[in-house]
N, C-alpha and C. Protein backbone atom coordinates (compact mmCIF):
# COMPACT_ATOMS: atom_id res chain seq x y z
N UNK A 1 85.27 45.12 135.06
CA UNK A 1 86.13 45.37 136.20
C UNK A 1 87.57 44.99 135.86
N UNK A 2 87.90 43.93 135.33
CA UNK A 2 89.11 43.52 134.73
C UNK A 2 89.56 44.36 133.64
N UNK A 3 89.06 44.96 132.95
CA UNK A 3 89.26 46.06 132.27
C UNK A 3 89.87 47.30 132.72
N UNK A 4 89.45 47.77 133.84
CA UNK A 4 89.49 48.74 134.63
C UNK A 4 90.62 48.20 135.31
N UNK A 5 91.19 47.22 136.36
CA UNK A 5 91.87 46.71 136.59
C UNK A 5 93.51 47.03 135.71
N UNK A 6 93.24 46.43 134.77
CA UNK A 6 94.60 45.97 133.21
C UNK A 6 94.73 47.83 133.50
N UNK A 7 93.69 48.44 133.05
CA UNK A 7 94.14 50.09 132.20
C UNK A 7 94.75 50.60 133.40
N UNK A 8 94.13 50.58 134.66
CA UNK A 8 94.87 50.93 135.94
C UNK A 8 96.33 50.87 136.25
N UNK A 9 96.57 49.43 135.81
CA UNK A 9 97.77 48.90 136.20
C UNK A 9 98.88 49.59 135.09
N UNK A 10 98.74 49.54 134.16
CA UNK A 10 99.43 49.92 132.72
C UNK A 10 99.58 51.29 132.92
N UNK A 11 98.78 51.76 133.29
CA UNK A 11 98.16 54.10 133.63
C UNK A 11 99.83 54.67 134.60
N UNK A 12 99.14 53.78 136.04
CA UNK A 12 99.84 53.83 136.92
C UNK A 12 101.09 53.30 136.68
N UNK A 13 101.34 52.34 136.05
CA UNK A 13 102.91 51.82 135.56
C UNK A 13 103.96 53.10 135.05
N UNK A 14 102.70 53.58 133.57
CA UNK A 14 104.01 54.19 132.61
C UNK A 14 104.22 55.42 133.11
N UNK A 15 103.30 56.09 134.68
CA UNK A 15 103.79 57.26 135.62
C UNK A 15 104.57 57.14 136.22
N UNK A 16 104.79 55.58 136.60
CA UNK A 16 105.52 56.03 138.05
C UNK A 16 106.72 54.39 137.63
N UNK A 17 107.41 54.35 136.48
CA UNK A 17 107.99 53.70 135.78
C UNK A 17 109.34 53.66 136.50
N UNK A 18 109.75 54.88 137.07
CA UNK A 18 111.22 55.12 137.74
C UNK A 18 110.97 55.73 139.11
N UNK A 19 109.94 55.47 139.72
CA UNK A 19 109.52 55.61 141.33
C UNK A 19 109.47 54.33 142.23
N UNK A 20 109.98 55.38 143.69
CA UNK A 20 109.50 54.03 144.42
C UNK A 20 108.35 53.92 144.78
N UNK A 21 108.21 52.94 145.54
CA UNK A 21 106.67 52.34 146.03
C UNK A 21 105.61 53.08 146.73
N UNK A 22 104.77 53.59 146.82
CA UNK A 22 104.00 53.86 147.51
C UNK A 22 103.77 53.55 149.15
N UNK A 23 104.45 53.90 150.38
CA UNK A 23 104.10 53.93 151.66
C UNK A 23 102.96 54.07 152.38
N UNK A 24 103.13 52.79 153.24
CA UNK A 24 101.33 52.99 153.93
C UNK A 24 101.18 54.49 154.57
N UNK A 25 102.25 55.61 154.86
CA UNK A 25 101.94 56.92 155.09
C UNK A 25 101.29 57.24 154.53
N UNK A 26 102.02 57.26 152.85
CA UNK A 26 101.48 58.51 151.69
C UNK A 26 99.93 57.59 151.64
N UNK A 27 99.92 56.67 151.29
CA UNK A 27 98.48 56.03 151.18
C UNK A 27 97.72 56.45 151.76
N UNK A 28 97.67 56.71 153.04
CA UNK A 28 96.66 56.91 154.13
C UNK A 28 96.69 58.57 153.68
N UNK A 29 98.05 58.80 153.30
CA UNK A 29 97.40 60.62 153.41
C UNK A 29 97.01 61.35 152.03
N UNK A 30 96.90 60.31 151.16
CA UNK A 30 96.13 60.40 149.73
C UNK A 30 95.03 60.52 149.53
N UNK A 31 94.77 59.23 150.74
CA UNK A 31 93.33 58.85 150.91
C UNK A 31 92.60 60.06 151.93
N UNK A 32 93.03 60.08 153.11
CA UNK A 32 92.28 61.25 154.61
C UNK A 32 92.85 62.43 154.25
N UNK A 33 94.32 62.41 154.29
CA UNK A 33 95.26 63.28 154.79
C UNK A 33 94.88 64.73 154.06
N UNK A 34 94.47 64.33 152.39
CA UNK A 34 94.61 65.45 151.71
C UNK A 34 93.29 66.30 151.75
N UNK A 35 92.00 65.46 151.89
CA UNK A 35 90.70 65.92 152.15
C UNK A 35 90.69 66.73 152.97
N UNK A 36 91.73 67.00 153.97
CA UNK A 36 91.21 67.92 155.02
C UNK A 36 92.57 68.59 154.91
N UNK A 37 93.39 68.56 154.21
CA UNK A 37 93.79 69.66 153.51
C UNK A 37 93.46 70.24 152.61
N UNK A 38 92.62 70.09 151.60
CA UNK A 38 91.69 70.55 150.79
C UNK A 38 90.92 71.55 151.95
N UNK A 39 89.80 70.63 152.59
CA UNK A 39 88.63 71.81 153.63
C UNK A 39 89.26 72.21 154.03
N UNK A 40 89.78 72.25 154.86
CA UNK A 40 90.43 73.65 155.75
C UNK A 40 91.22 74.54 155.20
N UNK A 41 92.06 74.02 153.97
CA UNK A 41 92.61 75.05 153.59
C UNK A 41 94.09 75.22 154.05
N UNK A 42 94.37 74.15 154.37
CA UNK A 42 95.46 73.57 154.92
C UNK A 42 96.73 73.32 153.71
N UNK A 43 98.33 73.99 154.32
CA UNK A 43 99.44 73.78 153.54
C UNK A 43 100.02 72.15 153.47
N UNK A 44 100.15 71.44 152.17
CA UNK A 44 100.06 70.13 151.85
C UNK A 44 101.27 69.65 152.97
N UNK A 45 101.60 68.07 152.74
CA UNK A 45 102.46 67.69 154.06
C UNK A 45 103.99 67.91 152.99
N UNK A 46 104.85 68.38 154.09
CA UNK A 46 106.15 68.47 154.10
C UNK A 46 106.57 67.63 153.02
N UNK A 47 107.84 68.04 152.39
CA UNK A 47 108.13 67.09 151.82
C UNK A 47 107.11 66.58 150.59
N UNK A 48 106.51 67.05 150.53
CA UNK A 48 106.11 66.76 148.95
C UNK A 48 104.91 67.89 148.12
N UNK A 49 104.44 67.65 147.21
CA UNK A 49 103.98 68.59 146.26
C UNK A 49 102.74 67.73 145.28
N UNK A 50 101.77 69.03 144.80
CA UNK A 50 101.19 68.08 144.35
C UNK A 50 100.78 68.93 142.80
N UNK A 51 100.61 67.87 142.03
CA UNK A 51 100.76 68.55 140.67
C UNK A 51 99.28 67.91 139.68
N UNK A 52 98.76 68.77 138.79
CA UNK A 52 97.43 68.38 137.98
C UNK A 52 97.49 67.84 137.30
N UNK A 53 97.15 66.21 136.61
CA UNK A 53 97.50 65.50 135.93
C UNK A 53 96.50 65.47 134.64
N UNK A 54 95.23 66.04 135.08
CA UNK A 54 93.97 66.11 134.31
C UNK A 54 93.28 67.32 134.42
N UNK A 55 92.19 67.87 133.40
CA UNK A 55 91.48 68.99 133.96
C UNK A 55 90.40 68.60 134.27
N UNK A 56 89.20 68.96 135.49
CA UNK A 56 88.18 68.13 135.36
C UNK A 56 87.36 67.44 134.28
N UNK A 57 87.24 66.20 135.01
CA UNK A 57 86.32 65.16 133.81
C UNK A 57 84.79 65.15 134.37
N UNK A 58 83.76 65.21 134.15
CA UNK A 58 82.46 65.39 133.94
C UNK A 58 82.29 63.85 133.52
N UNK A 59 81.57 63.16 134.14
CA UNK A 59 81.17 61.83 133.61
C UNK A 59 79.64 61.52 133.97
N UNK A 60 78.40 62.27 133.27
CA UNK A 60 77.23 62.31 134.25
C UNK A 60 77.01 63.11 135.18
N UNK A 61 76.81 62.08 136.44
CA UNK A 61 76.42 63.23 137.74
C UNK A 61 77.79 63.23 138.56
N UNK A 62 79.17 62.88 137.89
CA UNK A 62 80.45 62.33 138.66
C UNK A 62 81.15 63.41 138.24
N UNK A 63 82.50 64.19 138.58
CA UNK A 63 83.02 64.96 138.57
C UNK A 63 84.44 64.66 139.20
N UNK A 64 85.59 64.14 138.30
CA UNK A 64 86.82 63.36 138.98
C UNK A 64 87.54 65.09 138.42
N UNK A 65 88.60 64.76 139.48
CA UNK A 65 90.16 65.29 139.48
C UNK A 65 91.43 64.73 139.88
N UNK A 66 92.24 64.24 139.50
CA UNK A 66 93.02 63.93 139.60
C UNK A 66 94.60 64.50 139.74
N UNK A 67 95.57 64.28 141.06
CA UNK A 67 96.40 64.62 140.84
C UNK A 67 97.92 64.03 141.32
N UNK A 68 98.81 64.11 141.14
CA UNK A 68 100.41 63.18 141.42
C UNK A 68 100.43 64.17 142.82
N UNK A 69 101.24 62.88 143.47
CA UNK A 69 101.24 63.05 145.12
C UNK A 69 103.07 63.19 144.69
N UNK A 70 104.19 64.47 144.43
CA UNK A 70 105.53 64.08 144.14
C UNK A 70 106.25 64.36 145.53
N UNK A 71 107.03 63.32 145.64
CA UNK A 71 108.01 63.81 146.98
C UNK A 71 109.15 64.74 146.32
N UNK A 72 109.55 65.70 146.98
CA UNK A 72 110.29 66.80 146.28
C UNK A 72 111.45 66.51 146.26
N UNK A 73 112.14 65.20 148.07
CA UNK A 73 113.55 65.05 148.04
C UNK A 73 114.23 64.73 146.47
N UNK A 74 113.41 63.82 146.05
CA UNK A 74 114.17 62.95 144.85
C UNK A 74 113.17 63.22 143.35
N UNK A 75 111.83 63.72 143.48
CA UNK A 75 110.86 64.28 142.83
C UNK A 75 110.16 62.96 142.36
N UNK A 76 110.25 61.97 142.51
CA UNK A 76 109.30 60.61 142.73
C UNK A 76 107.73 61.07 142.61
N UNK A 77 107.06 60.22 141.76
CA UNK A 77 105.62 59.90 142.14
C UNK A 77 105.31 58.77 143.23
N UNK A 78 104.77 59.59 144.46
CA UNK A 78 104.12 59.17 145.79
C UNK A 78 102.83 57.93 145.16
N UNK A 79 102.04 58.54 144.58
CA UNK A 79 101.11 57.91 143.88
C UNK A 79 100.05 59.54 142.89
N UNK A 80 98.65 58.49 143.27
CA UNK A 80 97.88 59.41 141.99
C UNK A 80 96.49 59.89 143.41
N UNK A 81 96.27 61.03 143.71
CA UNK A 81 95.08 61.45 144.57
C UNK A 81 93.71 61.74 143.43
N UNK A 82 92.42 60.66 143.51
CA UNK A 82 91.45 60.90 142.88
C UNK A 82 90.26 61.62 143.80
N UNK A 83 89.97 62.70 143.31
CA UNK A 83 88.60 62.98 144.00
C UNK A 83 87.50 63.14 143.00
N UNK A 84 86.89 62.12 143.43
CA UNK A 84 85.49 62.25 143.00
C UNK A 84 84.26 62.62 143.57
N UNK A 85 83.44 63.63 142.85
CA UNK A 85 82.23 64.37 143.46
C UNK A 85 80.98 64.12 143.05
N UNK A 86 80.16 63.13 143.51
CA UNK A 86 79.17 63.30 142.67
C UNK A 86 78.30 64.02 143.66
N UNK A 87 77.25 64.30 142.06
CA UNK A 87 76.20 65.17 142.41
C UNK A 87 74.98 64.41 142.34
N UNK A 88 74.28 64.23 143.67
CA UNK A 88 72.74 63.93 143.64
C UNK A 88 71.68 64.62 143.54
N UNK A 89 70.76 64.92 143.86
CA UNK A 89 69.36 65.52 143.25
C UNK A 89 69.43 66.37 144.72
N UNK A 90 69.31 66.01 145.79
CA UNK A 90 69.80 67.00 147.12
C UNK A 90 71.18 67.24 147.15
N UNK A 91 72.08 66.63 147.19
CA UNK A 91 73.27 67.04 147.94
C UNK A 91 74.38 66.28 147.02
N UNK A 92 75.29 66.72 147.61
CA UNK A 92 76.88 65.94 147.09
C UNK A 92 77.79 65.27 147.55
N UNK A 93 77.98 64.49 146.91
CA UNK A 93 79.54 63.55 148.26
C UNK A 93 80.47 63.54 147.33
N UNK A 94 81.80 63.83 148.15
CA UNK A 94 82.78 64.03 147.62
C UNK A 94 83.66 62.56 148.32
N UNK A 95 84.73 62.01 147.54
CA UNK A 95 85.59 60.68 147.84
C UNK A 95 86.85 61.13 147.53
N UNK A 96 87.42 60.93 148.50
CA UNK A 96 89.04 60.77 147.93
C UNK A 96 89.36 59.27 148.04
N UNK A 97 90.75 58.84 146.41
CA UNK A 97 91.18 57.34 146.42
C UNK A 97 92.72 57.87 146.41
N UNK A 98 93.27 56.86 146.73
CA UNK A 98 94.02 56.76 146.46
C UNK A 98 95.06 56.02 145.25
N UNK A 99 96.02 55.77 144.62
CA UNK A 99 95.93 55.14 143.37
C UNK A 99 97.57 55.09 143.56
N UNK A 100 98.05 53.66 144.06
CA UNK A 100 100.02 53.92 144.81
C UNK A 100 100.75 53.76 143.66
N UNK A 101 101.62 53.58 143.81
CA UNK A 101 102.76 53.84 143.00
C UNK A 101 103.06 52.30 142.82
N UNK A 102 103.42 52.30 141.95
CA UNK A 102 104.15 50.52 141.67
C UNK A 102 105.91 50.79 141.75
N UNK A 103 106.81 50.19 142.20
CA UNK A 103 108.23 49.98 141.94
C UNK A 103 108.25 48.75 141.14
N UNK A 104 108.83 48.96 140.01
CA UNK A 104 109.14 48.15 139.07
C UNK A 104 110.68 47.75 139.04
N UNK A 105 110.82 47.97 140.39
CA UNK A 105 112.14 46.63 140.60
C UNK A 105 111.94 45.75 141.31
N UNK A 106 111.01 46.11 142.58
CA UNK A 106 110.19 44.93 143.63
C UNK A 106 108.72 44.75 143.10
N UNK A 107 108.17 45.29 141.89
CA UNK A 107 106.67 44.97 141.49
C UNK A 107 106.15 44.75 143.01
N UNK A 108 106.62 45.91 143.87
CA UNK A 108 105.28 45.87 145.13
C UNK A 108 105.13 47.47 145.14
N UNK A 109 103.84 47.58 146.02
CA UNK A 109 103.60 48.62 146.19
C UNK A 109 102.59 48.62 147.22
N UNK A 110 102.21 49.77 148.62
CA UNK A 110 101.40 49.37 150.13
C UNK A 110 100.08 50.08 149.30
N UNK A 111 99.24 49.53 149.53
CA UNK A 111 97.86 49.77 148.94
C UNK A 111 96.87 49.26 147.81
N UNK A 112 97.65 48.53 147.41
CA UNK A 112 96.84 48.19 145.87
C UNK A 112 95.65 46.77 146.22
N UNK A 113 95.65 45.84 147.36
CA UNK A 113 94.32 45.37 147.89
C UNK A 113 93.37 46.51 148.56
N UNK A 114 93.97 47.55 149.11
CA UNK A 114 92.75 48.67 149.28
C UNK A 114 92.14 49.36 148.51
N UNK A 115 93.00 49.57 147.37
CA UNK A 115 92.42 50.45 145.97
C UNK A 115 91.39 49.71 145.32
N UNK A 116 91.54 48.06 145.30
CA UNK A 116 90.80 47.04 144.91
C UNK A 116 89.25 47.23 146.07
N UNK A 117 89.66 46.72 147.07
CA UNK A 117 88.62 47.32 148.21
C UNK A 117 87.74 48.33 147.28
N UNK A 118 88.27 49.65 147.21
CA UNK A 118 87.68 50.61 146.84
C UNK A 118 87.08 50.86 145.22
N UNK A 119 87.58 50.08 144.44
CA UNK A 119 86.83 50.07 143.02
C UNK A 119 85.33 49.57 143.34
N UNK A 120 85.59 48.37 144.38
CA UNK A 120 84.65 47.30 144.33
C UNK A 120 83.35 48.35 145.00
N UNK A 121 83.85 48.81 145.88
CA UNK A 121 82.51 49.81 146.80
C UNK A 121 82.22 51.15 146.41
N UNK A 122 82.62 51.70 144.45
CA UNK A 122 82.35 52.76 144.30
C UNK A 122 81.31 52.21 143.16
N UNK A 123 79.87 52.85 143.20
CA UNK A 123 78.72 53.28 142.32
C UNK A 123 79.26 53.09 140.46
N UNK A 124 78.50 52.64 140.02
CA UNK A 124 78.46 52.36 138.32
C UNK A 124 78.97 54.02 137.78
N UNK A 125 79.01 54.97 138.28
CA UNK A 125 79.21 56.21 137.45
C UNK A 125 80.59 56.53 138.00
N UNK A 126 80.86 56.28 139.35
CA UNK A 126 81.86 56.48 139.58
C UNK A 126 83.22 55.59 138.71
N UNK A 127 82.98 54.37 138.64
CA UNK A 127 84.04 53.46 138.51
C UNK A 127 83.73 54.26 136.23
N UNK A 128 82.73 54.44 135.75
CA UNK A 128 83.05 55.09 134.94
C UNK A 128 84.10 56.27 134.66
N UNK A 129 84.08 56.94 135.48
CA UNK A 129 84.60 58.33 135.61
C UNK A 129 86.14 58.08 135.97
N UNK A 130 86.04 57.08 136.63
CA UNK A 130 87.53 56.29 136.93
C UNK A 130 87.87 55.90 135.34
N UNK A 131 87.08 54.71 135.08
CA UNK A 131 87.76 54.22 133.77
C UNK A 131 87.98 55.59 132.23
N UNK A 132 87.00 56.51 132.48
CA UNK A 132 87.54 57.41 131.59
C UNK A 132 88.80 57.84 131.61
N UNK A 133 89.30 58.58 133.05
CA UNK A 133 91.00 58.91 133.47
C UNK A 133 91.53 58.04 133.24
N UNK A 134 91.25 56.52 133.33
CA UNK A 134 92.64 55.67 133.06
C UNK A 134 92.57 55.41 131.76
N UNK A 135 91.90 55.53 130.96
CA UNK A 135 92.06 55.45 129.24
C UNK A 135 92.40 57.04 128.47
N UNK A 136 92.15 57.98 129.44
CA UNK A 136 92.52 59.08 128.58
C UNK A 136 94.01 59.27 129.12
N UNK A 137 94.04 58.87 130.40
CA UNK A 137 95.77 59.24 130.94
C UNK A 137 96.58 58.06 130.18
N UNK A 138 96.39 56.57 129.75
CA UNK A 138 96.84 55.80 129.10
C UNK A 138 97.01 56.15 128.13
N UNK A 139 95.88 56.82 126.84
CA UNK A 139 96.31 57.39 125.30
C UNK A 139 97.20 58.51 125.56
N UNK A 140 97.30 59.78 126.50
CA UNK A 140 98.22 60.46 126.74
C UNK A 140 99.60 60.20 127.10
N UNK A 141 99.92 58.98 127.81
CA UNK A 141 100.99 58.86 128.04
C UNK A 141 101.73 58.02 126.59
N UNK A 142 100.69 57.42 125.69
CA UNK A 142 100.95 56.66 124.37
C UNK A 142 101.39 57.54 123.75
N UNK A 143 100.62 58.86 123.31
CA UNK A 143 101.12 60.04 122.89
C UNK A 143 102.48 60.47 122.73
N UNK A 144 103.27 60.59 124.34
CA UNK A 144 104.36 61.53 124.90
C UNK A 144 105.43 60.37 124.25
N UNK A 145 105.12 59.26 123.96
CA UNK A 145 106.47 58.15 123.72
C UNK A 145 106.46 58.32 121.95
C-alpha cells in the first residue's frame, strides 16, 4: 500500500507539476459528476475538457481507463478521472476515482484523505490495476524528461 501510495504521489506530481489544486467541486465531479456524464451521454461540465492519458489496461478481471480532468481557462490539470470495470462471473461494476491535483507551491490539494478512503475500500485486483497506471504513467513521464 505504501508503495502504491509513494508511485501515486510522484505520478500525480510530475502531471500536474505547474497546476493548481484540485477543488472539492472538480473532486466531487471526477468522482459522480462524470459517471453520469458518461451514461447518459451527457456534454462534459463547462469550462473544462477531458483528455486520454492511457489506452485501456486489462489487469485480470479489472479494466482501468484513465483520463486528465483540464480546465480550458488556463489549461491546468483539474486532476486524473479513473474508471475501473471489473468483470464478475454474472455481472459488472464499474467505479469512478478520483486522483486531485497537488499544487506544489501550497503542497495542498481537496481530496487526497478521500482518495486514501478509496484505495483502502477497493478489491486486491483493483488496487493492482491502479498500481499498474501509476508505474506505467511514472516510466512514461521518466521517458518524456
Amino acid at each position: 500500500m505504501r508503495k502504491i501510495i509513494f508511485t501515486l504521489f510522484i505520478t500525480v506530481s510530475s502531471i500536474t507539476a505547474f497546476t493548481q489544486a484540485t477543488t472539492e467541486i472538480e473532486y466531487n465531479y471526477m468522482k459522480k459528476g462524470y459517471k453520469e456524464v458518461e451514461e447518459k451521454g451527457l456534454d462534459i461540465k463547462q469550462g473544462y475538457t477531458t483528455e486520454d492519458i492511457t489506452v485501456d489496461q486489462q489487469e485480470t478481471n479489472v479494466t482501468l481507463t484513465a483520463k486528465l480532468l483540464r480546465r480550458t481557462a488556463d489549461n491546468t490539470v483539474a486532476g486524473i478521472i479513473l474508471k475501473l470495470v471489473s468483470a464478475g462471473l454474472v455481472s459488472s461494476e464499474t467505479k469512478y476515482y478520483a486522483i486531485p491535483a497537488v499544487s506544489l507551491k501550497t503542497k495542498k490539494s481537496f481530496g487526497w484523505a478521500n482518495w486514501y478512503k478509496d484505495l483502502e475500500q477497493m478489491n486486491l485486483y483493483e488496487k493492482n490495476a491502479v498500481a499498474g497506471f501509476l508505474s506505467w504513467q511514472y516510466s512514461f513521464q521518466k521517458c518524456l524528461k
